[in-house]
Structures are given as C-alpha cells and as structure tokens.
C-alpha atoms as a PDB file:
ATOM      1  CA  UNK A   1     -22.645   3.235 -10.285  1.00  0.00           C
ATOM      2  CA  UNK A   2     -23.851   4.177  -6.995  1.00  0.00           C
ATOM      3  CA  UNK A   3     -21.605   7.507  -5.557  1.00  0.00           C
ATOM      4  CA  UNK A   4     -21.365   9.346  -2.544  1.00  0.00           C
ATOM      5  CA  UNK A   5     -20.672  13.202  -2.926  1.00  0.00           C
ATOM      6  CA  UNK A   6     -20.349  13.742   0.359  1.00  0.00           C
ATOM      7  CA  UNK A   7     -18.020  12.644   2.303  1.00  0.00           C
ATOM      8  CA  UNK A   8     -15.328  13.920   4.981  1.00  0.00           C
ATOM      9  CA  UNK A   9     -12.244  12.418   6.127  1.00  0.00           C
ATOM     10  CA  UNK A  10      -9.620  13.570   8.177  1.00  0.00           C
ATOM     11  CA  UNK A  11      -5.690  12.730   8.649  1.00  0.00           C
ATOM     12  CA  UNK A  12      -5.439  10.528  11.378  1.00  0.00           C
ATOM     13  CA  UNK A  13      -3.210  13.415  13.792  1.00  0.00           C
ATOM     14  CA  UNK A  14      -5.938  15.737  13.487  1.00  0.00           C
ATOM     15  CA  UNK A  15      -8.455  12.685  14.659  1.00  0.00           C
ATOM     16  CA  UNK A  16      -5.961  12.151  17.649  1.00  0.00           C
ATOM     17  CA  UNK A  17      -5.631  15.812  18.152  1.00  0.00           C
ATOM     18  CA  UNK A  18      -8.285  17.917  17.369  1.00  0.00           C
ATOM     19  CA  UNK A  19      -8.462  20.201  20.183  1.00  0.00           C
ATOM     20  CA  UNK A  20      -4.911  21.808  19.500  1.00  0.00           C
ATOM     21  CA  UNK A  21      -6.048  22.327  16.157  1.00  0.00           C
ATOM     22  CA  UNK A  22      -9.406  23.968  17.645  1.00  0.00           C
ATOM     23  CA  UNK A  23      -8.192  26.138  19.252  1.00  0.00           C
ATOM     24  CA  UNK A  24      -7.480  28.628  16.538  1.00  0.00           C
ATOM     25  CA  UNK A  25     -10.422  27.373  14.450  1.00  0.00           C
ATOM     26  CA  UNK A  26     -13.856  28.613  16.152  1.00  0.00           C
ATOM     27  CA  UNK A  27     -15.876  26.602  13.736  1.00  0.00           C
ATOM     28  CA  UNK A  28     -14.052  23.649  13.502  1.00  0.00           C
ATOM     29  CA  UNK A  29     -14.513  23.749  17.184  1.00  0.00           C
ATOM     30  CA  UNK A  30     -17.900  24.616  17.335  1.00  0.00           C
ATOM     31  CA  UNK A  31     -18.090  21.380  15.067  1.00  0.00           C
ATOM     32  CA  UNK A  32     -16.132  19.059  16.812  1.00  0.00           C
ATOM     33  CA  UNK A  33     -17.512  19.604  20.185  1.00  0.00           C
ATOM     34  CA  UNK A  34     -21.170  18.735  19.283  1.00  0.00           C
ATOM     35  CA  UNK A  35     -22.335  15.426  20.372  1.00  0.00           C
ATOM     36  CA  UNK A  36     -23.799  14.209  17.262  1.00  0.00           C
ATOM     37  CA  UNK A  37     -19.838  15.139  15.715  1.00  0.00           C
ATOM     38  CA  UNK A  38     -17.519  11.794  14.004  1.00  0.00           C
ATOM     39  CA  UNK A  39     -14.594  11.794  12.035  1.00  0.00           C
ATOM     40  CA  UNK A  40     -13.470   9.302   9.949  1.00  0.00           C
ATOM     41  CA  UNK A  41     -10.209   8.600   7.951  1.00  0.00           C
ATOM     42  CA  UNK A  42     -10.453   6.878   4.421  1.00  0.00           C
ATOM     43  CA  UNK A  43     -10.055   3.466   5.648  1.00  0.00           C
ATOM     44  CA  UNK A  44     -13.298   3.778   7.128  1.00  0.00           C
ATOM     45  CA  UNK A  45     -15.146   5.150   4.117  1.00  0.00           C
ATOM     46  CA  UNK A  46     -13.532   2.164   1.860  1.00  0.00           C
ATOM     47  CA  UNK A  47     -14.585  -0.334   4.494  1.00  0.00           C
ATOM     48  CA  UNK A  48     -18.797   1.123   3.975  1.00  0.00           C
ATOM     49  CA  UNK A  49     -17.958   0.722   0.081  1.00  0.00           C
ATOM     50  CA  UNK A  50     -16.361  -2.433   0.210  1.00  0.00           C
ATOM     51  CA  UNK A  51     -17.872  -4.466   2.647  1.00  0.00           C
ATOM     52  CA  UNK A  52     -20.529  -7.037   2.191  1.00  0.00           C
ATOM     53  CA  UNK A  53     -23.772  -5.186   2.888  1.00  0.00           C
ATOM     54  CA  UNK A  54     -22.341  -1.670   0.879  1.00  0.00           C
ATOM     55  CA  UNK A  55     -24.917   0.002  -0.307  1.00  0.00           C
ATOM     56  CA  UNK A  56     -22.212   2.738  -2.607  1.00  0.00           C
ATOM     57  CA  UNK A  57     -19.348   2.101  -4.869  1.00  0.00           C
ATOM     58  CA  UNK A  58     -17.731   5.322  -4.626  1.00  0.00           C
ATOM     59  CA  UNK A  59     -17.103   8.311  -2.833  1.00  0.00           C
ATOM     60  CA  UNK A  60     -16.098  11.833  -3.373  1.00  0.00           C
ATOM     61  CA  UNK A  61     -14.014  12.710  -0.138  1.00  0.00           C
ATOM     62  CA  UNK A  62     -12.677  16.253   1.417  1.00  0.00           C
ATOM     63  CA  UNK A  63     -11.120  17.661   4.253  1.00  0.00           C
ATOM     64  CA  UNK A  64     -12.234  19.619   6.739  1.00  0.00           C
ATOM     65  CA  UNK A  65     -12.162  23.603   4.862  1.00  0.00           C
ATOM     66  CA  UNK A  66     -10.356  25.211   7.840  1.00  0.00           C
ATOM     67  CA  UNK A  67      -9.594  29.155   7.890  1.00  0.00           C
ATOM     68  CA  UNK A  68      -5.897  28.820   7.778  1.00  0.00           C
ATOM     69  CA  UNK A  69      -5.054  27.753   4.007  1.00  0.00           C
ATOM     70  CA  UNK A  70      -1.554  25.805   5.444  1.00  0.00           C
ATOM     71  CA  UNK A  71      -4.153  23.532   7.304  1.00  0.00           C
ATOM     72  CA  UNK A  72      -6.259  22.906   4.182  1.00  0.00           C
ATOM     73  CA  UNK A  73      -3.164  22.374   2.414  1.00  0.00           C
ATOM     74  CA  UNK A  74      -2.696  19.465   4.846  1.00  0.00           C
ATOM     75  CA  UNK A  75      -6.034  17.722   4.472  1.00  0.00           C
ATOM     76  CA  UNK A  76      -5.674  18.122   1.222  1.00  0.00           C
ATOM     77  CA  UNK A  77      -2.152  16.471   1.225  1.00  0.00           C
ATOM     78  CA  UNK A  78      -4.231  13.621   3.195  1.00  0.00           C
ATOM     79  CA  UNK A  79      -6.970  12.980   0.571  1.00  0.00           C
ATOM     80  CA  UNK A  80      -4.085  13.358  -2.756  1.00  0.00           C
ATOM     81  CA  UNK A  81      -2.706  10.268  -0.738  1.00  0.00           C
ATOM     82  CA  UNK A  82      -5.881   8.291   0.039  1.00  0.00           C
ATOM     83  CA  UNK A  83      -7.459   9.015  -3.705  1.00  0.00           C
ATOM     84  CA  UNK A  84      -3.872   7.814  -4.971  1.00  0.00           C
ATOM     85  CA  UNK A  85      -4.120   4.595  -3.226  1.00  0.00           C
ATOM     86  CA  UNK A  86      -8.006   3.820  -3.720  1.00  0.00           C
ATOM     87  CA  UNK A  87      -8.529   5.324  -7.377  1.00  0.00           C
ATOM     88  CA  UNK A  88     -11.554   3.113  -7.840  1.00  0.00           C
ATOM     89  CA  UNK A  89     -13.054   4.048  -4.630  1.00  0.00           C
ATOM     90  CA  UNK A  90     -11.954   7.627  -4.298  1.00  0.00           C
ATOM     91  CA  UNK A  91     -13.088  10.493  -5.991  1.00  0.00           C
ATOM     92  CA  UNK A  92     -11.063  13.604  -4.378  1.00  0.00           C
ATOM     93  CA  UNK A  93     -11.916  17.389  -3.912  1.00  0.00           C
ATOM     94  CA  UNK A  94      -9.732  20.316  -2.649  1.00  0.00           C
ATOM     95  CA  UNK A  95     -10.327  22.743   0.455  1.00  0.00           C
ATOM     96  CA  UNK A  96      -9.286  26.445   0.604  1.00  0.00           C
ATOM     97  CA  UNK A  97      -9.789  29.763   2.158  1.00  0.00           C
ATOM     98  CA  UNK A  98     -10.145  32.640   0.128  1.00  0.00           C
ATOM     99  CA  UNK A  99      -7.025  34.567  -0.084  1.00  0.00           C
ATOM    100  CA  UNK A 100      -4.399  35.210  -2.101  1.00  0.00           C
ATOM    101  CA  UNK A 101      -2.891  31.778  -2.666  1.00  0.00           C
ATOM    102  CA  UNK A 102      -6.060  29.895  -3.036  1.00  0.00           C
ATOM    103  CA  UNK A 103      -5.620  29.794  -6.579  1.00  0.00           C
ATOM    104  CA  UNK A 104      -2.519  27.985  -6.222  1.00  0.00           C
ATOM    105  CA  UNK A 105      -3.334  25.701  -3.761  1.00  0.00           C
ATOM    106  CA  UNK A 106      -6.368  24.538  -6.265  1.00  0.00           C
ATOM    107  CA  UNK A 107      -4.422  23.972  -9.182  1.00  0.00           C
ATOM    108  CA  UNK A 108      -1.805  21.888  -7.169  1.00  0.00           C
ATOM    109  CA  UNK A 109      -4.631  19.927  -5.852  1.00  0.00           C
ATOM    110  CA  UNK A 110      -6.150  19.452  -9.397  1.00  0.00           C
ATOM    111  CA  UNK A 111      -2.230  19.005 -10.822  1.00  0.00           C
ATOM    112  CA  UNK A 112      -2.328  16.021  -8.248  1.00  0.00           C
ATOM    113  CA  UNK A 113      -5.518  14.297  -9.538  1.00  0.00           C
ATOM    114  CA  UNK A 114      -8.094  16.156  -7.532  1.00  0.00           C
ATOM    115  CA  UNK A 115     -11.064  17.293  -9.311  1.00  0.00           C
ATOM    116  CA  UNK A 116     -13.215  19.880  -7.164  1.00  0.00           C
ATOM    117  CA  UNK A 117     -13.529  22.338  -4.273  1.00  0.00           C
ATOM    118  CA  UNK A 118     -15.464  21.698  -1.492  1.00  0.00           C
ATOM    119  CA  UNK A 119     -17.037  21.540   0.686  1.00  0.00           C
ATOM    120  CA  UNK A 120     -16.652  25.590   1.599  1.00  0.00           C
ATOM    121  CA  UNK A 121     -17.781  26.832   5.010  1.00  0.00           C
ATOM    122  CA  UNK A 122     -18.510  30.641   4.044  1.00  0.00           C
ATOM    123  CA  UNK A 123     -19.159  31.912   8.098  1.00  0.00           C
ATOM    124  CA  UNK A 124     -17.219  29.441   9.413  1.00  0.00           C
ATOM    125  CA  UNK A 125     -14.305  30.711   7.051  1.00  0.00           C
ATOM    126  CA  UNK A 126     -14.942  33.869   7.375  1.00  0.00           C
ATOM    127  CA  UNK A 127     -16.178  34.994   3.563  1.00  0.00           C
ATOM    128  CA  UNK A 128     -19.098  36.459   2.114  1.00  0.00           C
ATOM    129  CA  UNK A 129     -20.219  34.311  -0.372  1.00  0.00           C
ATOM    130  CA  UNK A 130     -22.378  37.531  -2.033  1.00  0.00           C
ATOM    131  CA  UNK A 131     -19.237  39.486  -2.014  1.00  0.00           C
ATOM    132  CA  UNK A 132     -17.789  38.913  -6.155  1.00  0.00           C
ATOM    133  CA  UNK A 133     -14.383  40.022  -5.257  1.00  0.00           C
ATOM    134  CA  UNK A 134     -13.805  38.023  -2.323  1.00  0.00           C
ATOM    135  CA  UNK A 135     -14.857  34.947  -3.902  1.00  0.00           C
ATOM    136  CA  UNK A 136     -13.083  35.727  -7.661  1.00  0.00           C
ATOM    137  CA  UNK A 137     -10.359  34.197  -5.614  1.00  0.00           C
ATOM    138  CA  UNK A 138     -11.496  30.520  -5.801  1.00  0.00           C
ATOM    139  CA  UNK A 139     -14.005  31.026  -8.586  1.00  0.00           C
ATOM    140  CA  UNK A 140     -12.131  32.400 -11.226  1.00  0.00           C
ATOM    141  CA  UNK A 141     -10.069  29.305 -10.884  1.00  0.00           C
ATOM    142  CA  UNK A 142     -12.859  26.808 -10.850  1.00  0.00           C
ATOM    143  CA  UNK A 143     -14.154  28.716 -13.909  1.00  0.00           C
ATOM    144  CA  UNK A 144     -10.975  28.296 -15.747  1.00  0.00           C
ATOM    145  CA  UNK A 145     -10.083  24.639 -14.568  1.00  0.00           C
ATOM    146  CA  UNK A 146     -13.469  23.726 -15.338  1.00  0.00           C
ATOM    147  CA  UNK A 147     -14.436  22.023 -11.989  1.00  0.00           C
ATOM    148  CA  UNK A 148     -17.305  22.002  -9.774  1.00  0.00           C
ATOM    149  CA  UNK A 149     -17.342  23.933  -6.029  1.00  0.00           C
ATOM    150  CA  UNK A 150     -19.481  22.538  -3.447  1.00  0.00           C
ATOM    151  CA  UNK A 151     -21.078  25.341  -0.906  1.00  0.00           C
ATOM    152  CA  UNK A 152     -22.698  24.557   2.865  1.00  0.00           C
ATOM    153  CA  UNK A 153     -25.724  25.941   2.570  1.00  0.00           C
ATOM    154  CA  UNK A 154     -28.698  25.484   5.600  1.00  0.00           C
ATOM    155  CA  UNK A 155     -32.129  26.406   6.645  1.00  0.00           C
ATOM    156  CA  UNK A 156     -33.068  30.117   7.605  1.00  0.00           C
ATOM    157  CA  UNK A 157     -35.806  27.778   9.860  1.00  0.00           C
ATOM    158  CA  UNK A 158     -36.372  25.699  12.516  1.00  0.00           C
ATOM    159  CA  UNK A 159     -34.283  24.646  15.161  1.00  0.00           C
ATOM    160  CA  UNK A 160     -30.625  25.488  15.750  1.00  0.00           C
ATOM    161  CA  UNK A 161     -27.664  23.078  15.466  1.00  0.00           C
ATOM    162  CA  UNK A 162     -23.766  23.470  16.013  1.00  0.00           C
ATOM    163  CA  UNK A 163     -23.624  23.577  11.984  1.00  0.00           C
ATOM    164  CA  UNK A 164     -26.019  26.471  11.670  1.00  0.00           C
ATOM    165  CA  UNK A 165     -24.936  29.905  10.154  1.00  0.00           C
ATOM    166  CA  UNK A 166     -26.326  32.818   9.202  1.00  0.00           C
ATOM    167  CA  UNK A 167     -25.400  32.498   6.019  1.00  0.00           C
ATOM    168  CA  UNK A 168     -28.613  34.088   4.193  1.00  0.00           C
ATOM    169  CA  UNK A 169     -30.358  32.132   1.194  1.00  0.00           C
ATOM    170  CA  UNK A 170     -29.839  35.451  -0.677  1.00  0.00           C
ATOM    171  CA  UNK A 171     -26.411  35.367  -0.107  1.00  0.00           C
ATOM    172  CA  UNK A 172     -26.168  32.368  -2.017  1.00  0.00           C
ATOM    173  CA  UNK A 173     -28.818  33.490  -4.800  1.00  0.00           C
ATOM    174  CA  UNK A 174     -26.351  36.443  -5.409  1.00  0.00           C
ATOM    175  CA  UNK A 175     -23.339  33.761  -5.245  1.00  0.00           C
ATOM    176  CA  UNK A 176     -24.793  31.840  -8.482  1.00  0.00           C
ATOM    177  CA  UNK A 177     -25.796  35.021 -10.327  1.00  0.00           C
ATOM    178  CA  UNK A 178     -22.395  36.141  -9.999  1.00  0.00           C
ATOM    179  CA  UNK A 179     -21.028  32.504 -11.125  1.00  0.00           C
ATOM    180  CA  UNK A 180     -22.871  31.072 -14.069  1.00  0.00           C
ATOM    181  CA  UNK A 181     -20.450  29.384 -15.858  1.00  0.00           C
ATOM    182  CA  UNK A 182     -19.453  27.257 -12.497  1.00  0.00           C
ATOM    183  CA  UNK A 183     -20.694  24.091 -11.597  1.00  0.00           C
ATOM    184  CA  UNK A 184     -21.927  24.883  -8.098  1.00  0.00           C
ATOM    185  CA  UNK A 185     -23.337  22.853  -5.324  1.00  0.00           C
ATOM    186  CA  UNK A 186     -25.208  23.790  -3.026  1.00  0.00           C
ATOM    187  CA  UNK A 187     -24.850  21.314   0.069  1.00  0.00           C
ATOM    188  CA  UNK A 188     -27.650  20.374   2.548  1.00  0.00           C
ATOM    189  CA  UNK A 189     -30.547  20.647  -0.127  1.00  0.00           C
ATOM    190  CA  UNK A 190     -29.048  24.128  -0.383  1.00  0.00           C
ATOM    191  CA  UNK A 191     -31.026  25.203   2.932  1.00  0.00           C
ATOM    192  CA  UNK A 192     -34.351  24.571   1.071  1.00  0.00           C
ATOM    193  CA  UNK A 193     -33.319  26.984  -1.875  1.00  0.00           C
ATOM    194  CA  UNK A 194     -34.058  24.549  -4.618  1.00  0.00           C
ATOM    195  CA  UNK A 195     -37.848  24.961  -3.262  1.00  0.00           C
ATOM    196  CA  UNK A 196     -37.580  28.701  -5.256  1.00  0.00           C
ATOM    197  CA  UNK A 197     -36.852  27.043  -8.845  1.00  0.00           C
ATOM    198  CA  UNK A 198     -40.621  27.122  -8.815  1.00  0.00           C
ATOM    199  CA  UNK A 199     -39.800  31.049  -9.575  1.00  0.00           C
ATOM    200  CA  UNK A 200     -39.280  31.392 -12.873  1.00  0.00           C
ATOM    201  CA  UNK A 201     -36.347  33.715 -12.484  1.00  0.00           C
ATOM    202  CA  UNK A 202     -35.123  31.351 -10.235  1.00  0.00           C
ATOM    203  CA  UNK A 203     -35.085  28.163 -12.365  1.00  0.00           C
ATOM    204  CA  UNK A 204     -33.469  30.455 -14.842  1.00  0.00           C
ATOM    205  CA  UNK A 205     -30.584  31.788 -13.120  1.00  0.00           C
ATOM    206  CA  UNK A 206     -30.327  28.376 -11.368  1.00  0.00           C
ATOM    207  CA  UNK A 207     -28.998  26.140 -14.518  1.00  0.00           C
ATOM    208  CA  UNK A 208     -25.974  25.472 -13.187  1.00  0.00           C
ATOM    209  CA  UNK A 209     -26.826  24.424  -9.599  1.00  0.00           C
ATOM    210  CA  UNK A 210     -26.960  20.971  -7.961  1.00  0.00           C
ATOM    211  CA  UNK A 211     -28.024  20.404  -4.451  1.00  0.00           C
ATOM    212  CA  UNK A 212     -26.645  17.361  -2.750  1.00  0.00           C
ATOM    213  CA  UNK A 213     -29.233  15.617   0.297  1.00  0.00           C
ATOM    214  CA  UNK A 214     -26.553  15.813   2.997  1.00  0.00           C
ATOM    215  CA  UNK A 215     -27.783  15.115   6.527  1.00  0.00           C
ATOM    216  CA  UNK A 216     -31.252  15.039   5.193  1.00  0.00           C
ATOM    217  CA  UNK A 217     -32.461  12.699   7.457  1.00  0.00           C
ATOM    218  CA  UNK A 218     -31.943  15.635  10.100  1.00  0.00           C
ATOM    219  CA  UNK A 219     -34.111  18.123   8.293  1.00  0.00           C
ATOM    220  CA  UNK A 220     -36.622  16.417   6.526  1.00  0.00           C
ATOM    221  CA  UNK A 221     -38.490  13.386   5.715  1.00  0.00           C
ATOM    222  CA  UNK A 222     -39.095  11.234   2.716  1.00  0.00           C
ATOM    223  CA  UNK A 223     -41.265  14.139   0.796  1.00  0.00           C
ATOM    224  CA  UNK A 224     -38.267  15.804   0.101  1.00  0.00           C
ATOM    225  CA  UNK A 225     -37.627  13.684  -3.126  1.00  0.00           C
ATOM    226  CA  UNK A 226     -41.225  13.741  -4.175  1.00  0.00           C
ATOM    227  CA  UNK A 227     -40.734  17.126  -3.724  1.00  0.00           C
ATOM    228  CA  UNK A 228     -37.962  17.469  -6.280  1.00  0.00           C
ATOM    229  CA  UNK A 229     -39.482  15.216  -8.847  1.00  0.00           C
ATOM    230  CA  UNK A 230     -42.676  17.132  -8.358  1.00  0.00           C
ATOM    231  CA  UNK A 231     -40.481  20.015  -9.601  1.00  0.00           C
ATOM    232  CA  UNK A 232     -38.383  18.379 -12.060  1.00  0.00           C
ATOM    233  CA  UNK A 233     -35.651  18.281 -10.520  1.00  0.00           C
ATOM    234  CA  UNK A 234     -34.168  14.865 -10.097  1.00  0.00           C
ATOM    235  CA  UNK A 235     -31.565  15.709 -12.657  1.00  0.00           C
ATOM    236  CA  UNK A 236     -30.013  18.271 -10.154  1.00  0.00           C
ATOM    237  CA  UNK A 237     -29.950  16.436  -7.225  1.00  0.00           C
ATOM    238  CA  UNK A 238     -26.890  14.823  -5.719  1.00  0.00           C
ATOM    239  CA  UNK A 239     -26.831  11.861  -2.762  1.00  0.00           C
ATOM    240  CA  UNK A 240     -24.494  12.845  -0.406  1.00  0.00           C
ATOM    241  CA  UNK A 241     -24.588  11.005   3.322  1.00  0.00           C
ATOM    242  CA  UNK A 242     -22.066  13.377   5.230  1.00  0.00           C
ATOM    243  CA  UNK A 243     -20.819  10.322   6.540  1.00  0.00           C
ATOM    244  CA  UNK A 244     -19.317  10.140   9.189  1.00  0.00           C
ATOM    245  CA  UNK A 245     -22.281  11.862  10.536  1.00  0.00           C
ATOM    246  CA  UNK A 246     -24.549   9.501   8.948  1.00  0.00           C
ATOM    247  CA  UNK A 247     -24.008   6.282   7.599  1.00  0.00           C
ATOM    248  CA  UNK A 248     -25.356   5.699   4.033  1.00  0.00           C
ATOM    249  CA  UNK A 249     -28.110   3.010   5.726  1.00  0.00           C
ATOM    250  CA  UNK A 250     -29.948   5.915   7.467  1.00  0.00           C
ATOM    251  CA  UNK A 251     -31.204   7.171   4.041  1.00  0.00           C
ATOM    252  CA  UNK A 252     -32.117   4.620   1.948  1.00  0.00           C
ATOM    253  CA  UNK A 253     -36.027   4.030   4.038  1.00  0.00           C
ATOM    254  CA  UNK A 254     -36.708   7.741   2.785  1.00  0.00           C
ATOM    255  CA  UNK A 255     -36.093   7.088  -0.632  1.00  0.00           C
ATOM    256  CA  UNK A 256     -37.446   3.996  -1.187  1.00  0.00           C
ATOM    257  CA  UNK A 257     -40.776   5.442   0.293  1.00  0.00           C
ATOM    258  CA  UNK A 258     -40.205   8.417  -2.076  1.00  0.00           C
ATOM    259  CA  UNK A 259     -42.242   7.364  -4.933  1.00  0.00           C
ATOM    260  CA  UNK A 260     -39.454   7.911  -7.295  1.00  0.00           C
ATOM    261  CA  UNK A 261     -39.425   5.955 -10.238  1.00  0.00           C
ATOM    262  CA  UNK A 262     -35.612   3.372 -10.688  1.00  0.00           C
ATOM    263  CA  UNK A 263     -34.564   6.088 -12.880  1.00  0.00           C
ATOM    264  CA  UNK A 264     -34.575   9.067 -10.866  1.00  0.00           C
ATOM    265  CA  UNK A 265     -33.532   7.078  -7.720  1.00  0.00           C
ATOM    266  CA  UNK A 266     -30.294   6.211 -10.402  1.00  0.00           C
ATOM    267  CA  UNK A 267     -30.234   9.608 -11.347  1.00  0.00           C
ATOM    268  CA  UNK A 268     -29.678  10.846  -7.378  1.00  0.00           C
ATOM    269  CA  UNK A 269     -27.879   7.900  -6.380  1.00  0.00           C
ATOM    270  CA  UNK A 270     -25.123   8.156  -8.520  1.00  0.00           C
ATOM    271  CA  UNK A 271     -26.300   9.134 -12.290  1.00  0.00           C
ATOM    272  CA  UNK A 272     -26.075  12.937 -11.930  1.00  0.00           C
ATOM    273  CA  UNK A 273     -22.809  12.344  -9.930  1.00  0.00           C
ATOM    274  CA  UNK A 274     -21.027  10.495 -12.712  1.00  0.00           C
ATOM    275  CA  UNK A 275     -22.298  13.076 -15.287  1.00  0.00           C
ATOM    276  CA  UNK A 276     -20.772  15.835 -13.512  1.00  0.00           C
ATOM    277  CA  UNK A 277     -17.537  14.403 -12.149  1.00  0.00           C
ATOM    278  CA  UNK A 278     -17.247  13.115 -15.887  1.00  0.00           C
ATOM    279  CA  UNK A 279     -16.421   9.211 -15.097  1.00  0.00           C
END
C-alpha cells in the first residue's frame, strides 16, 4: 500500500473565507498569502487517490494547527467527518495548541477514530518545542494514548520562504531527548536533522524519530534518498507530498532516479507508514 503522510485539508468556509480567519492568526496568514499557497478539501485528496492515473492509495490528512484551540477543534471536527466517510482512503490526525485543554481535545479526536497529532507549527503557535513543560501538555497524552506527533521542522540554510521559522535544529534535538517513548516526526526531512544520525549520540537518542520528505522537491534534489540509504535510514523515512502544495506527480522523477532498491522505495512509499499507523 502506497500512503501519503502528509496531507492538509481544510473545511470548505475557511477555503471561502480565509482572510477573516487570518486576521487573528499571523502564521496562518503569513501562509495563506504566499503565492505558491493551495488549499484543498478532502474531495480533492480522494479524487488524486482514486482517479485513473493515482499514484497513492491512502492518505493521512490534518487541519491547519491554528493558535486558537476552538479553531483546531473545528478542523478537526472537519477531518472526524471526512475520515468517517472515506475510511479506506482516510487516515486522520488531530491539531492542537498547547494549553490547558489540549489533552482533551486529543483524546476526543482519538475517541472519534483519529489516530495522531500533527502537523504542529511550534513558532507559528507560539511554543517552544525545547521547553518540557510547555509541551508535557500534548506529549504526555501522546505518550499515554500511544500515538505518533508530527513536528514542522526546516532548514537553518538557504533561502527564505513564507514557511520558514526560526525554530532551531537544537530545539528539536532537545524536543526528542525529552520524548523518547513518543513516536515523533519530524516534517520536511526534519530541516536536514536526520543528516546528524551519522553522530553516534545522535542515532542513539534518535530511535524513535521518522522524518517525512514533505515539499522536498523545494529543498533538494534526488540525492536526498541516496542520502538516507547511504545512512541506513530508509526504515525512518516517511513520503509525505504536502499536497495541496505539491501534487504527488512532482516527486516520483526524484525517486526513481534515487538508486533505491523496490524495497526501500516500498519502505518510504508506504511500508514504514503502515508499520507505524499500525494498518
């Protein structure tokens, strides 16, 4: 099975309406008003997996992870719905901020057949992903539920995009110490911090971290993934498109002129997925 881990859609009023809800959301504006920005609802995602040239079989979808918890509580409303009516097709994650009823709000989601968190925005939400106490207040939950959290991560490097934080790749190094029983993701390649599980401490402390290849074909080209089998890592890394941003097409080139073997392009495409959603 071929699977998607990354994948945003959005209820169709916020499509329609997005500047009243960016006004009160800096990075959800600073998002929205970049030229290169799409939204999508589900039908759109289950139109790429169904139709006759789809290149996936599943996706796991998420709202946008907005500041204001009663607006995640509304995407995540939207994707209970659309996971509901395309169980074969749908594989469903929760947004939250970190506050006091974040807890909640994840086991509802999870109560209601969701079966992660993610994708997290720490800047853009306004949380310090180093900071153990501020972030006990989704992890401690994902630790007991058992469920994997998916984190934006990006390059300290290279040129600037709307997307960009300062997020530091320490910052998330201290993130994963602190969480070791979690399943964690680390979107976007995890801003090139997989390249340091070539430090032995690294590797170590890194067990339980994935990386999915969202918006790759922005960053980097095809060496990525001989890259990561160079390192051993093909067992820890997720395809995700970020689609609506990019359509699943735009990455297949790259890793067909990876020089992976048919098993590790399974194991990327959809074999680590499956193992860690547990389908």
């Amino acid at each position: 099975m071929k699977i998607d881990f990354h994948v945003h859609i959005t209820p169709p009023d916020i499509i329609a309406n997005w500047k009243k809800y960016a006004e009160k959301e800096p990075y959800f504006a600073r998002l929205c008003n970049s030229r290169n920005n799409r939204f999508t609802a589900a039908e759109e995602i289950i139109t790429a997996l169904e139709g006759e040239n789809a290149l996936f079989e599943r996706a796991v979808v998420f709202g946008f992870a907005f500041s204001d918890l009663g607006l995640c509580r509304y995407v995540n409303d939207y994707v209970i719905e659309k996971v509901r009516q395309y169980p074969k097709k749908l594989t469903g994650f929760c947004v939250v901020s970190p506050c006091g009823k974040a807890a909640k709000e994840i086991e509802r989601c999870c109560g209601h057949g969701l079966t992660g968190v993610g994708e997290l925005f720490p800047q853009g939400q306004g949380f310090d992903p180093a900071n153990e106490k501020e972030t006990a207040l989704i992890t401690d939950v994902c630790r007991g539920l058992d469920i994997p959290l998916i984190l934006h991560a990006n390059e300290p490097v290279g040129h600037l995009y709307p997307g960009k934080t300062d997020v530091t790749l320490k910052q998330l190094e201290i993130f994963v110490e602190n969480n070791p029983e979690i399943k964690i993701v680390l979107a976007h390649w995890g801003g090139g911090l997989f390249f340091y599980e070539t430090m032995g401490e690294i590797k170590e402390k890194f067990k339980n971290v994935y990386y999915d290849t969202a918006a790759a074909p922005f960053l980097y080209d095809e060496r990525i993934y001989s890259i990561a089998k160079t390192m051993g890592l093909c067992e820890k890394i997720l395809f995700g498109s970020d689609f609506p941003l990019l359509r699943h097409s735009r990455y297949i080139t790259a890793i067909e002129k990876s020089g992976l073997s048919t098993e590790e392009r399974q194991l990327i495409l959809g074999g680590n997925a499956k193992k860690l959603l547990k389908i």
